[in-house]
N, C-alpha and C. Protein backbone atom coordinates (compact mmCIF):
# COMPACT_ATOMS: atom_id res chain seq x y z
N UNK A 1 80.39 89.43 -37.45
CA UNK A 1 79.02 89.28 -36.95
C UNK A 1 78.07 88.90 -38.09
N UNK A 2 78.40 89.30 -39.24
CA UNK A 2 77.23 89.49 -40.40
C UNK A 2 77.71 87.46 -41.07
N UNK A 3 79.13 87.38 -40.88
CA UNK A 3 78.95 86.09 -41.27
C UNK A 3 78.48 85.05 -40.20
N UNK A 4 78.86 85.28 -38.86
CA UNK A 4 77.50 84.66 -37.96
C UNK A 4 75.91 84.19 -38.13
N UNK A 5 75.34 86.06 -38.33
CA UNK A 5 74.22 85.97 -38.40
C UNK A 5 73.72 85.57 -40.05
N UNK A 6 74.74 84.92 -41.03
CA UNK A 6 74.42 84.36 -42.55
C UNK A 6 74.39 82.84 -42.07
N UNK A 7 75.45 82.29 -41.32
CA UNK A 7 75.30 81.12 -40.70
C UNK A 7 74.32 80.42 -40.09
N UNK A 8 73.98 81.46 -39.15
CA UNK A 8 72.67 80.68 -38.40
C UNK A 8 71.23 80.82 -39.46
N UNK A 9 71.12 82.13 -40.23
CA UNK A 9 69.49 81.69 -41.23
C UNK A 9 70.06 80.79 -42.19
N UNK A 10 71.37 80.72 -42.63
CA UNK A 10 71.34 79.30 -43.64
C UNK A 10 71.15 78.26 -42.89
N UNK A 11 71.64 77.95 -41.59
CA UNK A 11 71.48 76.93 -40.54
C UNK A 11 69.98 76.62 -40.50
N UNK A 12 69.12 77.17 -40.37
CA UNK A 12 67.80 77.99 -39.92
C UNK A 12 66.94 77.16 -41.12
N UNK A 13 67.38 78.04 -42.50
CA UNK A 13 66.57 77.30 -43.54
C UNK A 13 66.81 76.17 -44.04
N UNK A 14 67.97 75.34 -43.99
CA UNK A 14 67.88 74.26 -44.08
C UNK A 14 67.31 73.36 -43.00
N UNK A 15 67.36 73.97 -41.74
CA UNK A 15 66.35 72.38 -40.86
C UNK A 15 64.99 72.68 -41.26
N UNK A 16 64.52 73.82 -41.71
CA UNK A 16 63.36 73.92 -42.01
C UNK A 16 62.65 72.81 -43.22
N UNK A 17 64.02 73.31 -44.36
CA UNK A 17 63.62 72.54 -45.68
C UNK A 17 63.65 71.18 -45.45
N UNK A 18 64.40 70.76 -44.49
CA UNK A 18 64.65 69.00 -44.12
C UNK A 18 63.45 68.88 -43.88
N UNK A 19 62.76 69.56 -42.47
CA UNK A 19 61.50 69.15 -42.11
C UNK A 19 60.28 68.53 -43.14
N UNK A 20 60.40 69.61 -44.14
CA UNK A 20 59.48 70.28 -45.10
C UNK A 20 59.39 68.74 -45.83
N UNK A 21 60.66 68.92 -46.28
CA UNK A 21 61.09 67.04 -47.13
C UNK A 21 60.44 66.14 -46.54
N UNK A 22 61.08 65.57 -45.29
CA UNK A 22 61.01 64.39 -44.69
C UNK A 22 59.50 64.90 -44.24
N UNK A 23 59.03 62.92 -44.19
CA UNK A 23 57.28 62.33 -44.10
C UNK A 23 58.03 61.42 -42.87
N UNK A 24 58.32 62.43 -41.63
CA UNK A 24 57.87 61.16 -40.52
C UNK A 24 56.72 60.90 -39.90
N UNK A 25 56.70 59.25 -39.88
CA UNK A 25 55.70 59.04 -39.79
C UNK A 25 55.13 59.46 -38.12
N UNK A 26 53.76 59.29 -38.26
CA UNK A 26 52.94 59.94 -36.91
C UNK A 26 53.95 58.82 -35.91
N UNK A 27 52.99 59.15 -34.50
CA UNK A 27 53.09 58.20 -33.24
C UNK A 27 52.04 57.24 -33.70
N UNK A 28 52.73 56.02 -33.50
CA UNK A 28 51.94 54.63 -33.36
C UNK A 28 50.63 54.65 -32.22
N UNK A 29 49.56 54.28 -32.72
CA UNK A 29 48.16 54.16 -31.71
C UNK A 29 48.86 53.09 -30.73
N UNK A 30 49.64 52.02 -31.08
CA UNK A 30 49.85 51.04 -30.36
C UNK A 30 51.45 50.63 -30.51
N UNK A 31 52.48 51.69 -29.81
CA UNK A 31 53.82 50.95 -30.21
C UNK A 31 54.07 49.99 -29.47
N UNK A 32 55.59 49.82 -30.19
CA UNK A 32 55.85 48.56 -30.30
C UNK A 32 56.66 48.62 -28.81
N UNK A 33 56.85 47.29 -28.30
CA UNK A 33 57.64 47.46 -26.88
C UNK A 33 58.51 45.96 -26.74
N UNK A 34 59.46 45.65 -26.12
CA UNK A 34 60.70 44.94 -25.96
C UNK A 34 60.34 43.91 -24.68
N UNK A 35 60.23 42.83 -24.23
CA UNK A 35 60.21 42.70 -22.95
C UNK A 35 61.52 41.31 -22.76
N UNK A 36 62.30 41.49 -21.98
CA UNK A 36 63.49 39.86 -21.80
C UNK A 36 63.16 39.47 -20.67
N UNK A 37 63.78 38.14 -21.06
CA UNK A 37 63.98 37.28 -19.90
C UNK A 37 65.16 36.78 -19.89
N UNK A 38 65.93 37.11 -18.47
CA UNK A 38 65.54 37.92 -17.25
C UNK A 38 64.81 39.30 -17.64
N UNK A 39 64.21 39.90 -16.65
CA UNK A 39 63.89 40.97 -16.55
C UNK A 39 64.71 42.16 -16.58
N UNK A 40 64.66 43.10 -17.43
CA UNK A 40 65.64 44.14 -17.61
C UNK A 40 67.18 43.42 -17.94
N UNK A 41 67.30 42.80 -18.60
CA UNK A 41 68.73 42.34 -18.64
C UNK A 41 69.42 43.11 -19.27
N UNK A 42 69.31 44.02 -19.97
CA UNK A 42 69.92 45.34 -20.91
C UNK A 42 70.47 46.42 -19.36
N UNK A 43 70.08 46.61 -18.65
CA UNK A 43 70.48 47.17 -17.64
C UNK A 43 71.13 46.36 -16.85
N UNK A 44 71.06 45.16 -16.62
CA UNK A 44 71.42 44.48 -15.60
C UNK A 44 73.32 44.27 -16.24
N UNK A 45 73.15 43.99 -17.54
CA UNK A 45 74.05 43.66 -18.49
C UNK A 45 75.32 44.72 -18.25
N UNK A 46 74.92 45.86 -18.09
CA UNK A 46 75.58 47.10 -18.40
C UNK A 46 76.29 47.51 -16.77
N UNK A 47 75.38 47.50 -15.30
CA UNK A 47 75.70 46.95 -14.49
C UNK A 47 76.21 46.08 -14.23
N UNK A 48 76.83 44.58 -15.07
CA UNK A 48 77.50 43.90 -14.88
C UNK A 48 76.97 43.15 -13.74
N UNK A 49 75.61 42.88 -13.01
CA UNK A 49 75.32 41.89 -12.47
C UNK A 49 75.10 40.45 -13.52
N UNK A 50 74.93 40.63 -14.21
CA UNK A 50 74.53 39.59 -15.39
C UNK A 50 75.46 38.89 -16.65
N UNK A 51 75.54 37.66 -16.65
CA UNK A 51 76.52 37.65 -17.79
C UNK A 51 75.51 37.23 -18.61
N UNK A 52 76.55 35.77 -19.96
CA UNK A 52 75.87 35.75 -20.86
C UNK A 52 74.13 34.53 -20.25
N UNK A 53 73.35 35.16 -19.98
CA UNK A 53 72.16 34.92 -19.51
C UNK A 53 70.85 34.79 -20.03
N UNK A 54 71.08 35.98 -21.41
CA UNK A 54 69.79 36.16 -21.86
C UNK A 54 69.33 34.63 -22.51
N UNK A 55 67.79 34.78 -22.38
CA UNK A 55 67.40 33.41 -22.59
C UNK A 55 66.06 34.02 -23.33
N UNK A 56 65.51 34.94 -23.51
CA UNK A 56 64.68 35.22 -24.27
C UNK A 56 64.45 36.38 -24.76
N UNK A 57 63.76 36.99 -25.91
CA UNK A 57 63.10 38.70 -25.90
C UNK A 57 61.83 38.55 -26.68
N UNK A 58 60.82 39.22 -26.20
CA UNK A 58 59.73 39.41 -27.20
C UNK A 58 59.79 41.43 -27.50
N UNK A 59 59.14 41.11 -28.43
CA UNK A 59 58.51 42.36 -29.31
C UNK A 59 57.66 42.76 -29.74
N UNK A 60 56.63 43.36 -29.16
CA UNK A 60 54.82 43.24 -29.57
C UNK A 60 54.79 44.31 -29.83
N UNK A 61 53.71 44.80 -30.55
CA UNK A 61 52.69 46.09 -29.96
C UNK A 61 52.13 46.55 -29.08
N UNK A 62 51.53 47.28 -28.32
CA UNK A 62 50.89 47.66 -26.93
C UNK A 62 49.91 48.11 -27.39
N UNK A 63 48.69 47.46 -28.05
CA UNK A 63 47.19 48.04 -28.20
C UNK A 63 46.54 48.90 -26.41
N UNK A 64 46.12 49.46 -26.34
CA UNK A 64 45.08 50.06 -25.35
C UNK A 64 43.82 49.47 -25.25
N UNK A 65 42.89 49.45 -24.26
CA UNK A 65 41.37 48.63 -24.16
C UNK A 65 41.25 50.50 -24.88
N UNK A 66 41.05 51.57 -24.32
CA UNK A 66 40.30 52.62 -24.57
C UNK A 66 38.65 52.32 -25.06
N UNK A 67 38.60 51.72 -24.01
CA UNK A 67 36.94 51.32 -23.42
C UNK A 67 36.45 50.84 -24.57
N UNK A 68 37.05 49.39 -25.16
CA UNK A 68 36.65 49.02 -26.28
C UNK A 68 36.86 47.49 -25.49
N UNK A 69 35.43 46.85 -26.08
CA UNK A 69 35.15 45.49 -25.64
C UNK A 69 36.40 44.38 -26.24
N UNK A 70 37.35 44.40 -25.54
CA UNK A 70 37.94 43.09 -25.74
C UNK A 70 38.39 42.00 -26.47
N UNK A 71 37.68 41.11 -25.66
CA UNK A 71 37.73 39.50 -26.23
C UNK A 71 36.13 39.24 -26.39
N UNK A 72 36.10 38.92 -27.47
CA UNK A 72 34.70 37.80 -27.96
C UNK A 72 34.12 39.36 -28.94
N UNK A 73 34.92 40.25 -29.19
CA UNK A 73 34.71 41.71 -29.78
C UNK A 73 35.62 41.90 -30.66
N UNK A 74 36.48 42.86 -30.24
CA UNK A 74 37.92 43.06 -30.98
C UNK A 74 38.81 41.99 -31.23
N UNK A 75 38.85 41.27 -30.43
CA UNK A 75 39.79 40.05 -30.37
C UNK A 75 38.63 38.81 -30.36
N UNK A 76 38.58 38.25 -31.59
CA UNK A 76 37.07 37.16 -31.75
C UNK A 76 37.63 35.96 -31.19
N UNK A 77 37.08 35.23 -30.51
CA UNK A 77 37.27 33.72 -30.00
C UNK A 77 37.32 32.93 -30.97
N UNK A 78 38.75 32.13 -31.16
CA UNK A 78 38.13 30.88 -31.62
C UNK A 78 39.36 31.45 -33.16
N UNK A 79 39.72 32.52 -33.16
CA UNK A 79 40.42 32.86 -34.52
C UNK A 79 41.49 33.23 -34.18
N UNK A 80 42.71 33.12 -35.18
CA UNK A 80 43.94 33.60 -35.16
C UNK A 80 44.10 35.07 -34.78
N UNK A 81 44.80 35.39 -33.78
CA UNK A 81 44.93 36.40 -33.50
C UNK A 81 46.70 37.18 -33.63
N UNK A 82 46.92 38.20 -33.64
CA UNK A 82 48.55 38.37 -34.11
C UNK A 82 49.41 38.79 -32.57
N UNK A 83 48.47 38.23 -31.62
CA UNK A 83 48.78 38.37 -30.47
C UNK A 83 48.89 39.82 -29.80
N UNK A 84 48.61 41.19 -30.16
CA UNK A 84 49.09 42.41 -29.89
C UNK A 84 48.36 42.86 -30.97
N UNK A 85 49.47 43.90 -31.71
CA UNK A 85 48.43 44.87 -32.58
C UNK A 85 49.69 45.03 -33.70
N UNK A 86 48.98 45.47 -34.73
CA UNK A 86 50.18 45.75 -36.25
C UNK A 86 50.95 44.60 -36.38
N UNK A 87 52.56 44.57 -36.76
CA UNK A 87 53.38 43.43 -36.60
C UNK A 87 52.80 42.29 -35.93
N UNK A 88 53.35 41.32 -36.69
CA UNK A 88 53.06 40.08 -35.33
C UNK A 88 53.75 39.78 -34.55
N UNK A 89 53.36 39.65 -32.95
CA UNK A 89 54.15 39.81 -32.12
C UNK A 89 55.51 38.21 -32.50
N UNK A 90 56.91 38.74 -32.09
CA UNK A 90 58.34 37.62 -32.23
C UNK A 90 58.51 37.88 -30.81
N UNK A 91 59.41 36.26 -30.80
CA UNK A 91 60.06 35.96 -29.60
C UNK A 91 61.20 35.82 -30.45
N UNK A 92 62.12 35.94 -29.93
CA UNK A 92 63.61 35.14 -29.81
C UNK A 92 64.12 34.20 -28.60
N UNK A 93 64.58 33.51 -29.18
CA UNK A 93 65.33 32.43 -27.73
C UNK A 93 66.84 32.62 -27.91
N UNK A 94 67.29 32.78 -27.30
CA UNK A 94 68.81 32.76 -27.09
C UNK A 94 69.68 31.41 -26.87
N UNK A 95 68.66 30.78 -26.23
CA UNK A 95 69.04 29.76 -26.08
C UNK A 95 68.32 28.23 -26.53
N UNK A 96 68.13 27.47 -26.45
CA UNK A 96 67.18 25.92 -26.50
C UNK A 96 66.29 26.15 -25.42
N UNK A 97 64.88 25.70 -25.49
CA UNK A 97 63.96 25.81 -24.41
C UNK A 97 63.34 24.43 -24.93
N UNK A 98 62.63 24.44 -23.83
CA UNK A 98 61.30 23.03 -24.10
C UNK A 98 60.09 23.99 -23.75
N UNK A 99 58.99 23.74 -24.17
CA UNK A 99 57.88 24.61 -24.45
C UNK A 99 56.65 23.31 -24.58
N UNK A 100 55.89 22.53 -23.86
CA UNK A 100 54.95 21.45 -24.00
C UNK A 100 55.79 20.10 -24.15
N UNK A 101 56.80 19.85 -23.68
CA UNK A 101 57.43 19.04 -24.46
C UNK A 101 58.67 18.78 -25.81
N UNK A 102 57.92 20.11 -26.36
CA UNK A 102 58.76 20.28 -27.45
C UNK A 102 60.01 21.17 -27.60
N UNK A 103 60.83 20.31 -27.95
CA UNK A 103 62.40 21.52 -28.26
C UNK A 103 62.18 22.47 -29.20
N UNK A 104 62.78 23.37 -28.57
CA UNK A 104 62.13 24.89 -29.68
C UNK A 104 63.71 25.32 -29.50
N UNK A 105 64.53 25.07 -30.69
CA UNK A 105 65.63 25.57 -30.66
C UNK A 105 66.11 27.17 -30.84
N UNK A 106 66.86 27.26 -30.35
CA UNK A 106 67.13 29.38 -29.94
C UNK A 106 67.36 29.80 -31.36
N UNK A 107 66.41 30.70 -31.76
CA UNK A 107 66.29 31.20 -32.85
C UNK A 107 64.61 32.54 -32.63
N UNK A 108 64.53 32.60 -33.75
CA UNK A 108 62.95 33.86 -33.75
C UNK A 108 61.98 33.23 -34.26
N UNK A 109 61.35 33.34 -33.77
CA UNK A 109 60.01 33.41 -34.09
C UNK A 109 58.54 34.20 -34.19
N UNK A 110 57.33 33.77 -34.67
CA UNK A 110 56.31 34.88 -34.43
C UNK A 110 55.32 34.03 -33.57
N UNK A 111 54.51 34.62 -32.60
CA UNK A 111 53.78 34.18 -31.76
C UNK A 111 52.25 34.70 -32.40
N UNK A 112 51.28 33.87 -32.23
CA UNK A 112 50.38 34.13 -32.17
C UNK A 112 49.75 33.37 -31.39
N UNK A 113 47.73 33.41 -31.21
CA UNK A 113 47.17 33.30 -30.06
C UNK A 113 45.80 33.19 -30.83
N UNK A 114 45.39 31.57 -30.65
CA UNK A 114 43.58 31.42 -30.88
C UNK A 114 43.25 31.42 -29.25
N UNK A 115 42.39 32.64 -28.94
CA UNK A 115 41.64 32.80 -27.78
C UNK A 115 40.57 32.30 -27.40
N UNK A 116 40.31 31.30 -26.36
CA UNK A 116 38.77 31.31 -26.05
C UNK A 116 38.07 31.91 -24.73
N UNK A 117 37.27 31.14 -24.18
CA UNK A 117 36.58 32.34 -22.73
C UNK A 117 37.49 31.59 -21.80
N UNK A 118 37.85 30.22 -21.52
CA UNK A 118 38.64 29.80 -21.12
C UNK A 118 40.07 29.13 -20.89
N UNK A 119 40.31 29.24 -22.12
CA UNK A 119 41.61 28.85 -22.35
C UNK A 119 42.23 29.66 -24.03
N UNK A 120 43.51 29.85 -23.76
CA UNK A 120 44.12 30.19 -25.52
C UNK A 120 44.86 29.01 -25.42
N UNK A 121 44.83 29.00 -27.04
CA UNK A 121 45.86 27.91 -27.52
C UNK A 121 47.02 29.26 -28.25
N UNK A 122 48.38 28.92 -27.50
CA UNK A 122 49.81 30.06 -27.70
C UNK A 122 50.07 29.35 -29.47
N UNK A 123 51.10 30.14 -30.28
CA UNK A 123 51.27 29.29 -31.52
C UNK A 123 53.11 29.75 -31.39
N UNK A 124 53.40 29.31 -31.11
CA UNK A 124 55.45 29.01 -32.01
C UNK A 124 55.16 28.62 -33.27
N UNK A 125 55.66 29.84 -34.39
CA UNK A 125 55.50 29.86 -35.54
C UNK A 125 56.62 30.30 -36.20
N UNK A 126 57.26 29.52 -37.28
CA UNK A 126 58.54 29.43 -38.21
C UNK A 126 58.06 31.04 -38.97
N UNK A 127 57.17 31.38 -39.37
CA UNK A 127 56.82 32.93 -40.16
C UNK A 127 57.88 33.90 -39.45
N UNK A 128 58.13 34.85 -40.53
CA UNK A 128 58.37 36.21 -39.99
C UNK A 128 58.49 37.42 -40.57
N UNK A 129 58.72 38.38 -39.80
CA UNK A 129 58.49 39.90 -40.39
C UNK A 129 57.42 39.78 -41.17
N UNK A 130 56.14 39.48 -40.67
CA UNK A 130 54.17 39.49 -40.84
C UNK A 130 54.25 40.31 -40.14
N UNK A 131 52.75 40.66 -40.99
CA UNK A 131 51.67 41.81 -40.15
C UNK A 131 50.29 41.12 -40.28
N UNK A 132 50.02 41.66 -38.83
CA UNK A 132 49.00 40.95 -38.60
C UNK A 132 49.04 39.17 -38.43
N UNK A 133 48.04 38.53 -38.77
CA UNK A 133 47.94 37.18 -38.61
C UNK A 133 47.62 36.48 -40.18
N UNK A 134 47.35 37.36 -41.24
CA UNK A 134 46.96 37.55 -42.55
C UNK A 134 47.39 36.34 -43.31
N UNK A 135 48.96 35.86 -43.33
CA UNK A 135 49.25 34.98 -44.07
C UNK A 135 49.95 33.99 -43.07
N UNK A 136 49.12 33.50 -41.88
CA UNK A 136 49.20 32.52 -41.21
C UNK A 136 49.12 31.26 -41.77
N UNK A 137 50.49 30.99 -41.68
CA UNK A 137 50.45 29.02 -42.26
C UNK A 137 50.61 27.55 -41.08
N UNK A 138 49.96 27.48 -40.57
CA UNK A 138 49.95 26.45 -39.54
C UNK A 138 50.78 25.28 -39.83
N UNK A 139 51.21 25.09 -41.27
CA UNK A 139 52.26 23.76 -41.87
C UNK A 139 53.64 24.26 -41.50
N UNK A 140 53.65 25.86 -40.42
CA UNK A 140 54.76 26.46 -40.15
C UNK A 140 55.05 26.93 -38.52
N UNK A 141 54.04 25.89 -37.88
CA UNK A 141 54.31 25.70 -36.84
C UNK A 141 55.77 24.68 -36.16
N UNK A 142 55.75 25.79 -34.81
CA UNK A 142 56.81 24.83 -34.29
C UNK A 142 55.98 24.02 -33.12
N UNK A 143 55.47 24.51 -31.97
CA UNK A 143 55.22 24.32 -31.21
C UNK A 143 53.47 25.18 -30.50
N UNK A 144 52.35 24.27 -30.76
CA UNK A 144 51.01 24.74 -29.30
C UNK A 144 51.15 24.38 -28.51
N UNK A 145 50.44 25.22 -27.58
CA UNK A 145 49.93 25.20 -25.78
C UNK A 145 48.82 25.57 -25.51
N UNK A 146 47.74 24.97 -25.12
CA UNK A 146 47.02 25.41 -24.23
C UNK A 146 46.87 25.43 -23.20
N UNK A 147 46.74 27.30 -22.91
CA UNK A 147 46.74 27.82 -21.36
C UNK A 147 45.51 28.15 -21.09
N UNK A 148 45.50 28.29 -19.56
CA UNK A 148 44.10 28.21 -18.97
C UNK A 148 44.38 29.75 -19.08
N UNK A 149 43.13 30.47 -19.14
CA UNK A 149 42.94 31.87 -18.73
C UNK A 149 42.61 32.26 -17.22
N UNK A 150 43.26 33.73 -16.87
CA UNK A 150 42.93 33.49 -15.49
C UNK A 150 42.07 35.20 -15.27
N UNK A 151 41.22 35.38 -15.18
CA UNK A 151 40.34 36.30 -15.00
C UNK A 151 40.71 37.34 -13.68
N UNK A 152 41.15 38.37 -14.12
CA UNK A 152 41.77 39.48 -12.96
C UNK A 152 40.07 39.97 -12.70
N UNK A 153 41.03 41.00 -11.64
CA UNK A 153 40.04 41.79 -10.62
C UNK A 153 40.07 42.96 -11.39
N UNK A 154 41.64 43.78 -11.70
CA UNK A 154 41.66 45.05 -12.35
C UNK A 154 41.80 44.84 -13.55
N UNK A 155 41.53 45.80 -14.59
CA UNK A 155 41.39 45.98 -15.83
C UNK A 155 42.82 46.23 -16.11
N UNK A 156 43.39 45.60 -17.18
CA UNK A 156 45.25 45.43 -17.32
C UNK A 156 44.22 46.77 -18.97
N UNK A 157 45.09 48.35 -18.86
CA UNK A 157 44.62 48.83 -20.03
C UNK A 157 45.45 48.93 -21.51
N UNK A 158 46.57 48.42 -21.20
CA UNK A 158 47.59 48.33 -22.24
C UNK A 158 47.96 46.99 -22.30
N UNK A 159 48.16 46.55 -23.55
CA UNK A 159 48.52 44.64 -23.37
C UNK A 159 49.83 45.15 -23.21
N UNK A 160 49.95 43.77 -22.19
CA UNK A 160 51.09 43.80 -21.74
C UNK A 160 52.14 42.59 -21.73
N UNK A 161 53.24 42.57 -22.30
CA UNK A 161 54.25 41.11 -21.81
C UNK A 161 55.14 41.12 -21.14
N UNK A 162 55.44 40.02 -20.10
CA UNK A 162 56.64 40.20 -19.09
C UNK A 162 57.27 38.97 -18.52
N UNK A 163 58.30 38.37 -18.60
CA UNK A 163 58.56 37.35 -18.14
C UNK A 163 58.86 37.47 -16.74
N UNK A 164 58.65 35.92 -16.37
CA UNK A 164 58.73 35.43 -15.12
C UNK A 164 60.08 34.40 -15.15
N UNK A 165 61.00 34.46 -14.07
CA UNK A 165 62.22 32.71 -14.25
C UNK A 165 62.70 33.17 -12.86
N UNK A 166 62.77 31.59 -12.42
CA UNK A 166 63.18 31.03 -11.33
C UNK A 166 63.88 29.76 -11.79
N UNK A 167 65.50 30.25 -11.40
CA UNK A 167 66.47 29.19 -11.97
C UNK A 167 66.04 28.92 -13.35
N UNK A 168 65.97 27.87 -13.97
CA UNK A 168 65.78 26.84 -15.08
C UNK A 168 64.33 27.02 -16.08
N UNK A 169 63.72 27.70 -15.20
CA UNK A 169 61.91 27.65 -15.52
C UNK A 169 61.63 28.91 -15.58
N UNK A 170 61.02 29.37 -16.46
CA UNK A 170 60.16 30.52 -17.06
C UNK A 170 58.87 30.71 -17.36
N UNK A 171 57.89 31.76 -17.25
CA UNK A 171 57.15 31.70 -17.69
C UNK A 171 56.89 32.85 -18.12
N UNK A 172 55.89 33.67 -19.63
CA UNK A 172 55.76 34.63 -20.26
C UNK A 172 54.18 34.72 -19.71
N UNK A 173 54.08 36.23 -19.61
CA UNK A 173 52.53 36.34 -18.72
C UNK A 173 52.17 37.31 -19.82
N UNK A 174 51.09 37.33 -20.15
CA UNK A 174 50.63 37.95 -21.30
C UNK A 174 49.11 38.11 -20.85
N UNK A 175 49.26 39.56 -20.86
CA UNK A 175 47.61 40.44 -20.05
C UNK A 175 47.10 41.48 -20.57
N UNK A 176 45.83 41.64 -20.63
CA UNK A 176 45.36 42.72 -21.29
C UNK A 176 44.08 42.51 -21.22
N UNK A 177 42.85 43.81 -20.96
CA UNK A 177 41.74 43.75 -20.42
C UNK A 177 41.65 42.83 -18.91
N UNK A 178 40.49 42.06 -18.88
CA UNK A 178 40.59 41.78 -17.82
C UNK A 178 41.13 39.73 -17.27
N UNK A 179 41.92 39.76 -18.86
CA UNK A 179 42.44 38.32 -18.87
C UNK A 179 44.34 38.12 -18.73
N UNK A 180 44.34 37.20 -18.29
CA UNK A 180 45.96 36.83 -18.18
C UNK A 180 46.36 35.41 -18.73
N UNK A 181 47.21 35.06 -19.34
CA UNK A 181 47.75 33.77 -19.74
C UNK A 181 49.06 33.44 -19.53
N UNK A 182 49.54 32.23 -18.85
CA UNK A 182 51.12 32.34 -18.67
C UNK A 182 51.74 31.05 -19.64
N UNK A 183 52.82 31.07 -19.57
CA UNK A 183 53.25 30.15 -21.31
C UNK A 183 53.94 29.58 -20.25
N UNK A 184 54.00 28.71 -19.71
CA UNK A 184 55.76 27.97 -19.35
C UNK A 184 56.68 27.82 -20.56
N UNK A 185 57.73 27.69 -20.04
CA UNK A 185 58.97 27.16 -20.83
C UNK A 185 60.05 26.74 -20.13
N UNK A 186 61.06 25.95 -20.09
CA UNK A 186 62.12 25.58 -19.41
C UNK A 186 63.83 25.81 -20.54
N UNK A 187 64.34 26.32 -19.85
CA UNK A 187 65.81 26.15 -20.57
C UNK A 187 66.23 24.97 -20.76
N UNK A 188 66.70 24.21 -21.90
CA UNK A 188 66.97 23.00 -22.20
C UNK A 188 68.45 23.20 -22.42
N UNK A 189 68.69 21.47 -21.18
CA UNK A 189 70.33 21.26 -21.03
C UNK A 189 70.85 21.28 -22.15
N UNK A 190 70.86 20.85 -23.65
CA UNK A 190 71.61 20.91 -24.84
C UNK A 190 71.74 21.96 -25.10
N UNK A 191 72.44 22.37 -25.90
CA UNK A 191 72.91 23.40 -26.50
C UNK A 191 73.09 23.13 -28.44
């Protein structure tokens, strides 16, 4: 019994002292979140409705409005934005897409976003593992778009990303406060 009860307070004081050591870090104001296309394909995958399919993933931050003005405020018109919050938000393609015309071959990238009241211009950008929009090089673009903005009814309070595909055609909807933007893209026959 006595070497039991020596077991469990040495047990005892060492998770303590680990604690004591280790600096984990807080909860993120704005973590980070996953979204594919298809939708849920990590489940779908595992269910075995899905084969090799995946055709996209992004990875953003999830800032909150927490009753903080927006766009033409927090998010200034007209300037590089890192699309989300902390990191700059990446896509990956899995596959070849066309995106405006342009072949955007399956690989990662970082997305960013010059916003206006009516339209953003999206950015496909060669950069990566940035924070923020800070050392944005535009001579490291792949591919712009400008999308029309579409002005909701309800207040979206967490930005949010989610793809859309029907057959061949996709689109990434990207919302937060009381604006929405959708990216087309198409899967491209080459490989």
């Amino acid at each position: 019994m006595r070497l039991i009860c020596l077991l469990i307070i040495s047990f005892l004081l060492n998770v303590n002292n680990l604690n004591a050591q280790d600096k984990i870090p807080s909860l993120d104001k704005s973590p980070m979140d996953m979204s594919y296309c298809p939708q849920n394909y990590p489940i779908l995958k595992v269910q075995e409705k899905i084969s090799d399919s995946l055709i996209a993933r992004v990875v953003y931050s999830r800032p909150g409005k927490n009753g903080r003005a927006i766009f033409c405020d927090l998010v200034e018109y007209g300037k590089i934005w890192r699309l989300g919050a902390n990191e700059a938000t990446e896509i990956e393609f899995f596959k070849n897409v066309i995106i405006n015309k342009a072949n955007v071959k399956k690989g990662r990238y970082t997305l960013y976003a010059i916003p206006f009241e009516n339209k953003w211009t999206i950015i496909v950008n060669k950069e990566l593992d940035t924070w923020g929009s800070f050392i944005y090089n535009p001579k490291k673009d792949v591919v712009r778009i400008d999308v029309p903005v579409e002005n909701l009814s309800q207040t979206v309070e967490t930005f949010s990303i989610y793809f859309d595909l029907k057959g061949n055609a996709a689109q990434m909807n990207i919302l937060w406060d009381n604006a929405r933007v959708k990216i087309p893209f198409t899967v491209s026959k080459t490989k």
